[in-house]
N, C-alpha and C. Protein backbone atom coordinates (compact mmCIF):
# COMPACT_ATOMS: atom_id res chain seq x y z
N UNK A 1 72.22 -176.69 125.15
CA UNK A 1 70.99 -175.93 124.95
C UNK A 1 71.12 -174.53 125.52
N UNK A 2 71.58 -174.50 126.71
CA UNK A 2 71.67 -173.28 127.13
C UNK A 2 72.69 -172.12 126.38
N UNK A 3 73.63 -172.62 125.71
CA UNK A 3 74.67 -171.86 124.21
C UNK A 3 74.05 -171.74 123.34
N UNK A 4 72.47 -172.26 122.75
CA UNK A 4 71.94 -171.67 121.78
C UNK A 4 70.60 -170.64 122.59
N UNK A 5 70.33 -170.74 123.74
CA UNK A 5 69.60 -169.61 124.58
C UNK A 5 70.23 -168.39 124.66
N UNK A 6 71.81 -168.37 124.76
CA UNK A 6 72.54 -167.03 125.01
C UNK A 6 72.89 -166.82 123.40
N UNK A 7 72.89 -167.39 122.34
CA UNK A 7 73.45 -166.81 121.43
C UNK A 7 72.03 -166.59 120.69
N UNK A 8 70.77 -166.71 120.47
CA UNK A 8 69.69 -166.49 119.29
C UNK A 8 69.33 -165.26 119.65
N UNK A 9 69.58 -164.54 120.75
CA UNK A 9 69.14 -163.17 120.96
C UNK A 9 69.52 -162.23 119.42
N UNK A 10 71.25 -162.69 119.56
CA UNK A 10 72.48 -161.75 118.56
C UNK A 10 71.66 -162.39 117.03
N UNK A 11 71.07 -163.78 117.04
CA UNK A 11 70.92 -163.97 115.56
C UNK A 11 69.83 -163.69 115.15
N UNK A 12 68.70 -163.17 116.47
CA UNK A 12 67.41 -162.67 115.98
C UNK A 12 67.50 -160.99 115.32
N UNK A 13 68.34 -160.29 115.72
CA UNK A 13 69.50 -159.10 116.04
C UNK A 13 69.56 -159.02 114.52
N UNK A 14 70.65 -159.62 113.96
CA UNK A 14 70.99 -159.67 112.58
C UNK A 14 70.14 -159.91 111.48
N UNK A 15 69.13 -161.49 111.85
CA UNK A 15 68.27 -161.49 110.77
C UNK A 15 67.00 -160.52 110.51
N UNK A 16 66.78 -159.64 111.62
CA UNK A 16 65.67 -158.89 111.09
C UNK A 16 66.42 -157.28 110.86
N UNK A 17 67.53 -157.36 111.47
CA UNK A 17 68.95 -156.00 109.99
C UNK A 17 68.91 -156.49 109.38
N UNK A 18 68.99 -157.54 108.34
CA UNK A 18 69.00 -158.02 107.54
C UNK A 18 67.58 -157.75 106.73
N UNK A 19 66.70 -158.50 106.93
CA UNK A 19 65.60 -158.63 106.78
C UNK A 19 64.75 -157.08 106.48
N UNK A 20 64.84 -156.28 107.22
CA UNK A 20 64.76 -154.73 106.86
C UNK A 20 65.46 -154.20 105.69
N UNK A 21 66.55 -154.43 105.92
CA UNK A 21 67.20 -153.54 104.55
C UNK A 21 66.82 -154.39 103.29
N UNK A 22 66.56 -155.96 103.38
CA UNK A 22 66.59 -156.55 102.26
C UNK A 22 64.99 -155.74 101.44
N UNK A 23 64.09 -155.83 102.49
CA UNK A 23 62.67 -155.49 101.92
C UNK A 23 62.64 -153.78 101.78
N UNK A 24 63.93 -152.55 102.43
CA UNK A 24 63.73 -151.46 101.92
C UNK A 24 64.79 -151.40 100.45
N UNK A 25 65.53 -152.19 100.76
CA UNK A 25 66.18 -151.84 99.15
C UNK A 25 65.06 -152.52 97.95
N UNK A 26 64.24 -153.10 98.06
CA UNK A 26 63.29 -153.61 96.88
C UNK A 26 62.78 -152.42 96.54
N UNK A 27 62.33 -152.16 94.89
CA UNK A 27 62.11 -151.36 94.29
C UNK A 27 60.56 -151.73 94.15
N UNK A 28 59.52 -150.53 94.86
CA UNK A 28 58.24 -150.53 94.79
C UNK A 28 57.69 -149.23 93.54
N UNK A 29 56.79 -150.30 92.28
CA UNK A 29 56.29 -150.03 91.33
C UNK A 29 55.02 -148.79 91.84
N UNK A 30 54.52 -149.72 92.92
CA UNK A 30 53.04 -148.65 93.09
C UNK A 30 53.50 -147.34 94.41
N UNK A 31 53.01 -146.41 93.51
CA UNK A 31 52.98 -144.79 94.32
C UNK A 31 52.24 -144.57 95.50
N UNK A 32 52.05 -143.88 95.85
CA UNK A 32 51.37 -143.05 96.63
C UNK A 32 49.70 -143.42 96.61
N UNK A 33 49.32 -143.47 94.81
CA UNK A 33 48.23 -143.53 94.37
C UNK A 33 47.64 -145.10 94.75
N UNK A 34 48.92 -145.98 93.98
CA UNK A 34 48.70 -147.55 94.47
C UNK A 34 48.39 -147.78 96.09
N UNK A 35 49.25 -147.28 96.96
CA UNK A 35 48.67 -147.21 98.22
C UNK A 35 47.37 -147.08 98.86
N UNK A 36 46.66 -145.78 98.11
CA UNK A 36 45.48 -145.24 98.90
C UNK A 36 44.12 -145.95 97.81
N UNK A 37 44.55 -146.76 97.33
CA UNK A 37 43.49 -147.42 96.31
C UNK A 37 43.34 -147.51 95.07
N UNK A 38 44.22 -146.02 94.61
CA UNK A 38 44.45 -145.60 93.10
C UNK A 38 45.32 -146.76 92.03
N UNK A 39 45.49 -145.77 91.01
CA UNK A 39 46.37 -146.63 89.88
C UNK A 39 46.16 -147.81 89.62
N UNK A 40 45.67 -148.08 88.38
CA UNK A 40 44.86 -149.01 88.37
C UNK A 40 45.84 -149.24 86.90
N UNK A 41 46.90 -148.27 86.80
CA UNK A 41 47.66 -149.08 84.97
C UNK A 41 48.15 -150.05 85.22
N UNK A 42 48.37 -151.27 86.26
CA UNK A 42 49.13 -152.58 87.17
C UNK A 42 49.49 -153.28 85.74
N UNK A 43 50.52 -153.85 86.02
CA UNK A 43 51.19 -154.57 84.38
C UNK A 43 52.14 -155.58 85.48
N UNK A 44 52.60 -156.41 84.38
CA UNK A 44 53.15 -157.49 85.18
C UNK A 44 54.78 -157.60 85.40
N UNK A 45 55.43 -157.75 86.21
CA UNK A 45 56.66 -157.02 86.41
C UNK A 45 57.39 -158.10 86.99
N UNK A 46 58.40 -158.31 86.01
CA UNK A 46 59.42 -159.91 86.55
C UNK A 46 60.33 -159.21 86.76
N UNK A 47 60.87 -159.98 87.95
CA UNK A 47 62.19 -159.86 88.78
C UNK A 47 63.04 -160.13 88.30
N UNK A 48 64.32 -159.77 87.59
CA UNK A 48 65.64 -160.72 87.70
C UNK A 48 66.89 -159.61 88.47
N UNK A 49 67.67 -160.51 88.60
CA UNK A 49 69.15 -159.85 89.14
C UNK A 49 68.83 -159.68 90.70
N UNK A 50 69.46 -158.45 90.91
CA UNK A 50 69.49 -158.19 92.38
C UNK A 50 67.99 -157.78 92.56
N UNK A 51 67.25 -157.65 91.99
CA UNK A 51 65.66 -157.70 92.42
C UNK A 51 65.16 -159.07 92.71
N UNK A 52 65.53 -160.16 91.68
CA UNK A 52 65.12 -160.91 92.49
C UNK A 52 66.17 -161.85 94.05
N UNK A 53 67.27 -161.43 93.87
CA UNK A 53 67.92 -161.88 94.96
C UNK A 53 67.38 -161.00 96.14
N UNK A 54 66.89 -159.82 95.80
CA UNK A 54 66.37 -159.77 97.12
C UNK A 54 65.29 -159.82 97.80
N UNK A 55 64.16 -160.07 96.81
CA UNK A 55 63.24 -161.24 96.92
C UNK A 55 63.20 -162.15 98.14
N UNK A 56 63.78 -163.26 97.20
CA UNK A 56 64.03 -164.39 97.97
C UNK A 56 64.79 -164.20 99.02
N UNK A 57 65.89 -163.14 99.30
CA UNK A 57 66.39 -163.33 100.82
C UNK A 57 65.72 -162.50 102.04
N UNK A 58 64.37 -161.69 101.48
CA UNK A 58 63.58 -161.36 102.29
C UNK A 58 62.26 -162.29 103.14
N UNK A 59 62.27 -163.37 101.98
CA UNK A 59 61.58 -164.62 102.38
C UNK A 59 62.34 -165.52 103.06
N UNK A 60 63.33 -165.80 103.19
CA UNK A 60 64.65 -166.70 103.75
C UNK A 60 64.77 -166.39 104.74
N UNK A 61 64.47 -164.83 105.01
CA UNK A 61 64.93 -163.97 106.21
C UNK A 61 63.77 -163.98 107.10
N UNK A 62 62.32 -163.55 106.32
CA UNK A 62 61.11 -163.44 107.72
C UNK A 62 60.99 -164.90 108.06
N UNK A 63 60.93 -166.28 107.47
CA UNK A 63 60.83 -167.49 107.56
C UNK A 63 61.61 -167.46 108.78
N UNK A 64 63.39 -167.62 108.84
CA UNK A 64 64.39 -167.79 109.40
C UNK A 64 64.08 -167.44 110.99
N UNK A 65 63.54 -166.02 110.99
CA UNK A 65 63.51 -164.91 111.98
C UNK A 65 62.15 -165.54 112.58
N UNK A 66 61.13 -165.55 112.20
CA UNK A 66 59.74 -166.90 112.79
C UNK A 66 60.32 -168.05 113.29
N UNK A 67 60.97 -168.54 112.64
CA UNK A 67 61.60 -169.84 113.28
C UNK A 67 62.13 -169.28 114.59
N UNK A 68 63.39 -168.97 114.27
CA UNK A 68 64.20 -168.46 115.33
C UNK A 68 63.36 -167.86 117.22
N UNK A 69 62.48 -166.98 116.42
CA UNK A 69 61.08 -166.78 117.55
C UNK A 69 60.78 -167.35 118.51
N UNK A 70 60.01 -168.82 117.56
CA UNK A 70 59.56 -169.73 118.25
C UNK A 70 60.25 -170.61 119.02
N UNK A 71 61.96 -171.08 118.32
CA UNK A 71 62.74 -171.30 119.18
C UNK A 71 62.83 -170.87 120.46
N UNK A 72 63.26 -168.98 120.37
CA UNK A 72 63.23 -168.57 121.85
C UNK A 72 62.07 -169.18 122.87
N UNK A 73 60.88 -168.90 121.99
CA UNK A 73 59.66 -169.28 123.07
C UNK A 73 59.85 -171.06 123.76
N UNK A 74 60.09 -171.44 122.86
CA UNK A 74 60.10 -173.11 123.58
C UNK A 74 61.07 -173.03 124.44
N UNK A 75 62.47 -172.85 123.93
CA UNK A 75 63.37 -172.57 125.33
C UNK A 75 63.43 -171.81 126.42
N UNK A 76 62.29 -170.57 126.34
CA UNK A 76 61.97 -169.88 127.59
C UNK A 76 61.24 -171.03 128.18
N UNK A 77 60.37 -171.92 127.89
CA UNK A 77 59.06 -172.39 127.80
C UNK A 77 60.09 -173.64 128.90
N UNK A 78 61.04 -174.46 128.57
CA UNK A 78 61.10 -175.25 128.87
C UNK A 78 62.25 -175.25 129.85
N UNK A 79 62.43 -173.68 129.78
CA UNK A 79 63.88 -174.01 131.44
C UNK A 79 64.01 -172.86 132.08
């Protein structure tokens, strides 16, 4: 237990580098306008390829990285 206390620091480390670049390389449809309330032409927009791979490994990744979290906390929690 205490080898996964010294090592989840480095894997909390990676999955949220990870996790960042996965959600800035996604390609966002709404502007400036979509932001502040505007643009209202919204149409429906399917993912394939590396849009949707990075999708899903941005969900794989905040999931992973929550887990991982709560891990730390119980093992602070319990020694």
């Amino acid at each position: 237990m205490q080898f996964i206390g010294k090592i989840l620091p480095y894997i909390e480390i990676v999955l949220s580098v990870v996790l960042v670049m996965a959600i800035l390389l996604q390609q966002s449809s709404a502007g400036l306008g979509g932001a502040l309330g505007g643009g209202d032409d919204t149409f429906h927009h399917t993912r394939r390829g590396f849009e949707k791979f990075l999708f899903y490994l941005s969900i794989v990744c905040g999931i992973l990285f929550a887990l991982s979290a709560l891990l730390t906390i119980i093992i602070k929690a319990r020694g």
